[in-house]
Protein backbone atom coordinates (compact mmCIF):
# COMPACT_ATOMS: atom_id res chain seq x y z
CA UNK A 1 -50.21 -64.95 182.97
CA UNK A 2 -48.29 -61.74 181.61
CA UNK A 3 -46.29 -63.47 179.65
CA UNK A 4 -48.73 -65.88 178.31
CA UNK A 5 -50.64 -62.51 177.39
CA UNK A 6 -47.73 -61.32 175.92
CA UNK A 7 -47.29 -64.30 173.87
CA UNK A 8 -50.69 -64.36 172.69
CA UNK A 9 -50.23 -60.67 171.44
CA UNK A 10 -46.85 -61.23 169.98
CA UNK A 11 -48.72 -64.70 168.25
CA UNK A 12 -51.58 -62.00 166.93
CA UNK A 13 -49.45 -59.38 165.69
CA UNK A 14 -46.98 -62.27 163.57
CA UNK A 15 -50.76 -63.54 162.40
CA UNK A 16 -52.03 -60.57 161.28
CA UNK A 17 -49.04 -59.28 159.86
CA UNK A 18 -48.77 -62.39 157.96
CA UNK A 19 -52.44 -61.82 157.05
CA UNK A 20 -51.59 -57.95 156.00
CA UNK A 21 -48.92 -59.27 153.57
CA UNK A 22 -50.71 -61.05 151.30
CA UNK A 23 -52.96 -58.13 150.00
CA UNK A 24 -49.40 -56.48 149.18
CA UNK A 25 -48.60 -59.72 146.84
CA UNK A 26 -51.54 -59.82 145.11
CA UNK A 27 -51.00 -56.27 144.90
CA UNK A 28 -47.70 -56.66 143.14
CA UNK A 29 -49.03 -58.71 140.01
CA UNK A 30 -47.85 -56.93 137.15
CA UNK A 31 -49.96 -54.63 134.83
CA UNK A 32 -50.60 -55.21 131.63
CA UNK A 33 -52.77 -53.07 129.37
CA UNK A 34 -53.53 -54.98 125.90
CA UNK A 35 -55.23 -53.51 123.25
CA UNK A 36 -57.41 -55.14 120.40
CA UNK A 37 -59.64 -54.79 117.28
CA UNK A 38 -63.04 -56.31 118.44
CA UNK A 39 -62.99 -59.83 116.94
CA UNK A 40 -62.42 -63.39 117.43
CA UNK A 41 -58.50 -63.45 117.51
CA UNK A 42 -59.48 -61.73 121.07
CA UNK A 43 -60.65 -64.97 122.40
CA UNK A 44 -57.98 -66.74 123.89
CA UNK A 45 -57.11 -63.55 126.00
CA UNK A 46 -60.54 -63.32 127.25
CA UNK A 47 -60.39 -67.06 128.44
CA UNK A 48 -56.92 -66.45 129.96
CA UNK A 49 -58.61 -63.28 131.98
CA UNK A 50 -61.97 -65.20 132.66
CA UNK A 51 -59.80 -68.28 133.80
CA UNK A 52 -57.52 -66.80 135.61
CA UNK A 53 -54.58 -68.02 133.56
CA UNK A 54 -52.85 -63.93 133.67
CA UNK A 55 -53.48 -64.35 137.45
CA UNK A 56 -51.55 -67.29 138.23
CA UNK A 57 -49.07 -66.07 135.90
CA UNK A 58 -48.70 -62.82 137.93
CA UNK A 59 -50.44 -60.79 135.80
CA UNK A 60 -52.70 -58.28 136.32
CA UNK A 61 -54.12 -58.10 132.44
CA UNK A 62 -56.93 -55.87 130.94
CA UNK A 63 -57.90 -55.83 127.20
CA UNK A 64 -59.34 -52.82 125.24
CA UNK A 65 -61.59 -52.79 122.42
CA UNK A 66 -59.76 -50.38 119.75
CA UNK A 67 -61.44 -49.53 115.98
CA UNK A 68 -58.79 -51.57 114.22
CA UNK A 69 -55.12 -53.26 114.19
CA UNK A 70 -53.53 -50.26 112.81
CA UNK A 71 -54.80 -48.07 115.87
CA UNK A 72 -53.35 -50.80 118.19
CA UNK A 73 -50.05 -50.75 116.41
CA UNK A 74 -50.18 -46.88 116.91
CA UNK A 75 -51.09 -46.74 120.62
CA UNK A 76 -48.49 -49.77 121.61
CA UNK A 77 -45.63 -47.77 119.23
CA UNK A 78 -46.62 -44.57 121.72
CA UNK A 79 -46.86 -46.08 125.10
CA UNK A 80 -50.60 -46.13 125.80
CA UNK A 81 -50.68 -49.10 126.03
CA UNK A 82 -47.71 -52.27 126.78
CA UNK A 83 -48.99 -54.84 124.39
CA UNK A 84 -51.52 -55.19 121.63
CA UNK A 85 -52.77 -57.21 118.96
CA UNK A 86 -52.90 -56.30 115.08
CA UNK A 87 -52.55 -57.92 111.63
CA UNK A 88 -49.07 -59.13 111.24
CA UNK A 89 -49.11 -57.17 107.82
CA UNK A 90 -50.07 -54.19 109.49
CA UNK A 91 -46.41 -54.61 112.30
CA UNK A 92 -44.41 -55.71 109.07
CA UNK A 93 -46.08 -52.14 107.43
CA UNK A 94 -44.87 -50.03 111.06
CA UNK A 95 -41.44 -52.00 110.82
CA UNK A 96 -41.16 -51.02 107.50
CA UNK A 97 -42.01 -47.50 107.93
CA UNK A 98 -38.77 -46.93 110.99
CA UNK A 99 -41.02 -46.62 113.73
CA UNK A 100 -39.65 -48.08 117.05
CA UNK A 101 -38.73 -52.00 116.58
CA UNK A 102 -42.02 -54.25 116.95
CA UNK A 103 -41.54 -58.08 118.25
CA UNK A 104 -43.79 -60.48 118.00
CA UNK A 105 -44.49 -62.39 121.38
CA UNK A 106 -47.37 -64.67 120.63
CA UNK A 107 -49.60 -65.46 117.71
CA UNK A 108 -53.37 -64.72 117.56
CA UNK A 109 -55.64 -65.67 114.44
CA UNK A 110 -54.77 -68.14 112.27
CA UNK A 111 -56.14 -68.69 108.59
CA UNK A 112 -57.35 -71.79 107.47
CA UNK A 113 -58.53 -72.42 103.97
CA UNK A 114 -60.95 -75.86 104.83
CA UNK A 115 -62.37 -72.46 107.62
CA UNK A 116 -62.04 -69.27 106.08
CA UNK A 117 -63.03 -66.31 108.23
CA UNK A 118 -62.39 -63.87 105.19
CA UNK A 119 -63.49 -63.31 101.77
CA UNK A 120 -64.19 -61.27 99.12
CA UNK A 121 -67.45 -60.07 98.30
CA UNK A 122 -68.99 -59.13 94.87
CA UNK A 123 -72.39 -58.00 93.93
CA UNK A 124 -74.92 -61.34 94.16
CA UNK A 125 -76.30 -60.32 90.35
CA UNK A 126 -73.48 -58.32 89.31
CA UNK A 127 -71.42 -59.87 86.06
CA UNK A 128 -67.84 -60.58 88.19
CA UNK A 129 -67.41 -64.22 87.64
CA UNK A 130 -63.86 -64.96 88.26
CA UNK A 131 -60.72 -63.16 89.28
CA UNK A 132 -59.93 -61.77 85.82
CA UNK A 133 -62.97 -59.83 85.76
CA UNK A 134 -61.65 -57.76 88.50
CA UNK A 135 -59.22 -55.58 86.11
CA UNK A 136 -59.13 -52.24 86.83
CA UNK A 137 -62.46 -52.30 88.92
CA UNK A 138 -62.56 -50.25 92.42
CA UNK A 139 -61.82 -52.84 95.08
CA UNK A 140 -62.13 -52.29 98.66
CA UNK A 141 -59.44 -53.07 101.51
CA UNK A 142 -59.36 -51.75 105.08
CA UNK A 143 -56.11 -49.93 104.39
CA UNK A 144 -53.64 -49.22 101.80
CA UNK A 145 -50.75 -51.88 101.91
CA UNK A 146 -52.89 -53.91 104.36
CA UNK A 147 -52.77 -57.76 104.46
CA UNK A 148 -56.76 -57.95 102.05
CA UNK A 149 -54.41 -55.68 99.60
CA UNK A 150 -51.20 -57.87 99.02
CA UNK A 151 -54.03 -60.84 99.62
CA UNK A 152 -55.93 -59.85 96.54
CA UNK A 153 -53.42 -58.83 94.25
CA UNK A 154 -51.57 -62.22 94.64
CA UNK A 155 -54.66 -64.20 94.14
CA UNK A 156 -55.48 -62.07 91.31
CA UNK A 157 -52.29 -62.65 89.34
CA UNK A 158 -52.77 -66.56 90.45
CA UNK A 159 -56.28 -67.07 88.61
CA UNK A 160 -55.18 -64.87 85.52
CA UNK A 161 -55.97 -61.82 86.41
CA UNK A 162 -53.29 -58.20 86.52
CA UNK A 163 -53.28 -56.92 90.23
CA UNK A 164 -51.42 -53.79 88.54
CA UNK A 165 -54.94 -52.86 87.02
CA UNK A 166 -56.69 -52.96 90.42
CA UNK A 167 -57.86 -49.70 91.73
CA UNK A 168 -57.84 -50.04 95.43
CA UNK A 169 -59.69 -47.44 97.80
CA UNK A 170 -60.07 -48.12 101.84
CA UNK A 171 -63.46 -48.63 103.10
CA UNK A 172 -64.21 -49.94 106.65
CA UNK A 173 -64.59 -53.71 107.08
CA UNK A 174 -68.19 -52.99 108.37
CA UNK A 175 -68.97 -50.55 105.76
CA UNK A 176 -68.27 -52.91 102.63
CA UNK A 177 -71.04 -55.38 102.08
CA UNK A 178 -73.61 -52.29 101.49
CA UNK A 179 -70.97 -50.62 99.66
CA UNK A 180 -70.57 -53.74 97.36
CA UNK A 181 -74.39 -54.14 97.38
CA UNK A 182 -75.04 -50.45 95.89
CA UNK A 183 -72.11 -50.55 93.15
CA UNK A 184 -69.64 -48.04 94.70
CA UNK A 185 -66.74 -50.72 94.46
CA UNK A 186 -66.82 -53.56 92.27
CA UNK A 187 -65.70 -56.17 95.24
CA UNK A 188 -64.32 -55.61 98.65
CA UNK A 189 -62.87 -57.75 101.51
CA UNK A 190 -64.51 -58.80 104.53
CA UNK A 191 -63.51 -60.60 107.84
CA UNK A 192 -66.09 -62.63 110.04
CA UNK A 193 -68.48 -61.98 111.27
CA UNK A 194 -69.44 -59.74 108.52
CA UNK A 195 -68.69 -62.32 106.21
CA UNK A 196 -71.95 -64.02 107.67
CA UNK A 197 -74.15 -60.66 108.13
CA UNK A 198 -73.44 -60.64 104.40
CA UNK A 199 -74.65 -64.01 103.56
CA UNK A 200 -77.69 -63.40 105.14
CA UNK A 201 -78.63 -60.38 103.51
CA UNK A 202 -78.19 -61.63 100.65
CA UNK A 203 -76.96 -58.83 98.09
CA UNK A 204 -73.56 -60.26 97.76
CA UNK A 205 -72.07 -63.67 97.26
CA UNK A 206 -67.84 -64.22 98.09
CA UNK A 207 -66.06 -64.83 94.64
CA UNK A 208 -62.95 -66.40 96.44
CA UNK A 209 -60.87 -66.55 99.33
CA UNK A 210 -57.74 -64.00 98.44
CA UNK A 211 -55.80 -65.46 101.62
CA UNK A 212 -55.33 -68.64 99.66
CA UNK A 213 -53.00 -66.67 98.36
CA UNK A 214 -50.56 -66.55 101.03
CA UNK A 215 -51.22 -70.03 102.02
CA UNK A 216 -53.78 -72.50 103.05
CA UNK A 217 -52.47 -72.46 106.47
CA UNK A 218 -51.13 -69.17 108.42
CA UNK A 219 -51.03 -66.78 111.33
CA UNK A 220 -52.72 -63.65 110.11
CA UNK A 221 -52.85 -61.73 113.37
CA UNK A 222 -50.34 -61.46 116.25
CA UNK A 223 -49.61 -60.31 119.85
CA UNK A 224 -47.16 -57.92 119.84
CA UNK A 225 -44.92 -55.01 121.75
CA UNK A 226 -41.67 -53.04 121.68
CA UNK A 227 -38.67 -54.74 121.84
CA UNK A 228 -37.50 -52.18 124.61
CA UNK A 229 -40.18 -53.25 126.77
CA UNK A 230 -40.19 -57.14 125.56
CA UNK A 231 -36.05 -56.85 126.81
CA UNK A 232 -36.93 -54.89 129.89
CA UNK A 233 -39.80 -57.25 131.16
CA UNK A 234 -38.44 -60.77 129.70
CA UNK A 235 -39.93 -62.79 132.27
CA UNK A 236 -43.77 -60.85 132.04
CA UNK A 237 -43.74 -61.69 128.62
CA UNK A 238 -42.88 -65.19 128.68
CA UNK A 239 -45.50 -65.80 130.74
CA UNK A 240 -48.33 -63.98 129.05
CA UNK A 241 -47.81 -65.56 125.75
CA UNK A 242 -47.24 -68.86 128.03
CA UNK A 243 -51.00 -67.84 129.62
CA UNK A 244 -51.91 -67.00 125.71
CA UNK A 245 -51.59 -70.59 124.18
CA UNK A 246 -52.38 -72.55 127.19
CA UNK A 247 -55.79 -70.17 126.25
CA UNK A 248 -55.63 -71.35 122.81
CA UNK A 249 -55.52 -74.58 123.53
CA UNK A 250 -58.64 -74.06 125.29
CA UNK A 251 -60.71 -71.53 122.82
CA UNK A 252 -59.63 -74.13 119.87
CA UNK A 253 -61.75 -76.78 121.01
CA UNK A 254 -64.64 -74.51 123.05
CA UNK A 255 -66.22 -72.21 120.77
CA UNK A 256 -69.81 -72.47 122.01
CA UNK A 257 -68.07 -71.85 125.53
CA UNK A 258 -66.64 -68.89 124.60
CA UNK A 259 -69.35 -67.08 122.79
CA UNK A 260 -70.69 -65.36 125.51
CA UNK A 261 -67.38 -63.89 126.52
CA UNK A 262 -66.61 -62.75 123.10
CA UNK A 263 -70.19 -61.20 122.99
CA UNK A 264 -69.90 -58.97 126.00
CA UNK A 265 -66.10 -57.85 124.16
CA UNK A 266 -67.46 -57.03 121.03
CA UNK A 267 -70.83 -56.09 121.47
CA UNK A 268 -72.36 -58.59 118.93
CA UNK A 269 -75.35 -60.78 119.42
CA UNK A 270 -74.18 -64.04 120.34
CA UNK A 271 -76.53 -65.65 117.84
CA UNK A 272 -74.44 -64.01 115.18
CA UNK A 273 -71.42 -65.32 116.84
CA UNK A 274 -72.90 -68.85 116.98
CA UNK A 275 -73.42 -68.95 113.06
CA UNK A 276 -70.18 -67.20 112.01
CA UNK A 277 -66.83 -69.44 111.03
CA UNK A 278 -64.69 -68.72 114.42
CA UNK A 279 -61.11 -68.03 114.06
CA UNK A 280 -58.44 -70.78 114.82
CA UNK A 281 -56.07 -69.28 117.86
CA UNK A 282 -52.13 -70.10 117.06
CA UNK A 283 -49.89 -71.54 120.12
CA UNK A 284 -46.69 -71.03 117.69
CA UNK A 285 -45.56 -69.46 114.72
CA UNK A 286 -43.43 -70.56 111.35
CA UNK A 287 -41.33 -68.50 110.33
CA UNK A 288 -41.93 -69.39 106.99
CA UNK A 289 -45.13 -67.98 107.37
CA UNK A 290 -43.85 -64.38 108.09
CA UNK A 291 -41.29 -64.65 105.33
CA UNK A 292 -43.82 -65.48 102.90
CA UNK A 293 -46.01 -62.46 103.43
CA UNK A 294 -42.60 -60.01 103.70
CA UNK A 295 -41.48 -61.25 100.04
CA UNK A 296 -45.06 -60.88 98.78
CA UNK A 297 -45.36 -57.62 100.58
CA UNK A 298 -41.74 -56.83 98.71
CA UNK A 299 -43.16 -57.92 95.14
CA UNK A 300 -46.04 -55.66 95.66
CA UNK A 301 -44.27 -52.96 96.85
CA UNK A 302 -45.71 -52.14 100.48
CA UNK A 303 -42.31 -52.45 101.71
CA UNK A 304 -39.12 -51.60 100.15
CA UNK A 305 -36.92 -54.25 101.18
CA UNK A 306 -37.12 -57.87 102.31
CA UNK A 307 -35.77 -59.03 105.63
CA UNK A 308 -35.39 -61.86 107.78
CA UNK A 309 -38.88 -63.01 109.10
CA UNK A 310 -37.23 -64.38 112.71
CA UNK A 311 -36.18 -60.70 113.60
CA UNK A 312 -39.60 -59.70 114.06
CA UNK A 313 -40.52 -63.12 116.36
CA UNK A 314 -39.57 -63.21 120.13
CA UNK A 315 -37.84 -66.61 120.65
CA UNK A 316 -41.06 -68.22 122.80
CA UNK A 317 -43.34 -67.39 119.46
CA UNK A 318 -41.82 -69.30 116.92
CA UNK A 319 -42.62 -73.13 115.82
């Protein structure tokens, strides 16, 4: 009887402390703090959370809303936070500039000309009719040297026009429709879902598309981090941007199931959502693409010398 008692207790202890254990596994899922401008391109790593994609994965992932990519670039550059999400003219910009080498690990928005989630916007009775007319008129971008400036001046030289005359000032993407509508710049550049809060007031119309520019087809926005961390934690980042386009794959052909999610992110009526032209998520990125926008980023002088696209792409990120 004492032994059987003995057994049973040495049977509970081995149970329970196989029952203790697991808490410490889930427990040792990596953290990962992400940070994000509040828009669509977020989409695919709010799936991957909701899912639990990061989870399997062993990932313990959380995503903040930030004011724009530039911020993100800033905060990943300076440790706040281990991964984040930006324009990939605004990484080839902090690459450019000597700060600490940036990699990209997975891509995020891509643009689509039969789609477009941006546009320019000029006054809906004002006299600009065509690119040329924009000659030394005020134009609005979100930042000097940003990916709506090289954007615009190489559709401007494409449709006649001399980007050299273009007076560019930064105004906030949210800020630009009014200040379009009232006459303090002559056009300005927008990204969804302002695009559509602008069509439905009415005081502007979109002249063009400048991202035609770059192509009809590419990835605008990008996940991103340090290559010190990205070659410290190879492993955690192969399988977040694994998690990321298994997401994509998802978010790409579920936008009415993802509205709500993207909602509660960016604080946005979900009606809005519904009528706005989503962004396309990337699973893989060409090369080509990157080189493109570094050479037209060289021409216009936002950086000061070209370089090989595929040193900025982490091996799991390129097509």
């Amino acid at each position: 009887m004492t032994d059987s008692l003995r057994l049973t207790r040495a049977a509970f202890v081995a149970l329970t402390g196989a029952a203790l254990v697991r808490p410490s596994v889930a427990a040792a899922a990596t953290a990962i703090h992400a940070g994000s401008a509040s828009d669509d391109d977020a989409t695919p790593f709010l799936y991957a959370q909701k899912a639990g994609l990061f989870a399997r994965a062993g990932i313990d992932a959380t995503l903040q809303p930030m004011r724009s990519g530039s911020v993100v670039a800033a905060a990943v550059l300076g440790g706040t936070y281990q991964i984040g999400k930006s324009s990939v003219m605004s990484l080839l910009n902090a690459r450019g500039r000597g700060k600490a080498p940036i990699v990209i690990i997975a891509p995020a928005g891509v643009y689509e000309t039969t789609a477009p989630v941006s546009g320019l916007l000029v006054k809906a009775d004002g006299p600009i009719k065509n690119p040329a007319d924009l000659n030394r008129q005020v134009i609005a971008v979100s930042a000097l040297n940003d990916l709506y400036t090289i954007s615009t001046k190489a559709w401007v030289d494409a449709h006649g026009g001399d980007s050299s005359s273009l007076q560019l000032t930064e105004v906030p993407i949210s800020a630009v429709p009014e200040a379009v509508a009232a006459g303090r710049v002559a056009a300005g550049n927008v990204l969804e879902p302002d695009l559509t809060f602008a069509a439905q007031a009415g005081k502007t119309r979109v002249l063009g598309h400048p991202f035609d520019a770059i192509g009809k087809r590419f990835t605008f926005s990008a996940w991103f981090t340090t290559t010190e961390f990205a070659n410290a934690n190879r492993d955690v980042v192969e399988k977040f941007a694994a998690a990321l386009r298994e997401a994509a794959g998802y978010t790409n052909a579920h936008h009415a199931e993802t509205v709500q999610a993207l909602a509660d992110f960016t604080k946005l009526e979900p009606a809005v959502i519904r009528k706005s032209t989503r962004s396309t998520a990337g699973t893989t990125i060409d090369p080509a693409e990157i080189q493109r926008l570094i050479d037209l980023a060289v021409k216009y002088k936002a950086l000061a010398t070209t370089f090989d696209a595929k040193e900025m792409l982490w091996s799991s990120a390129r097509g």
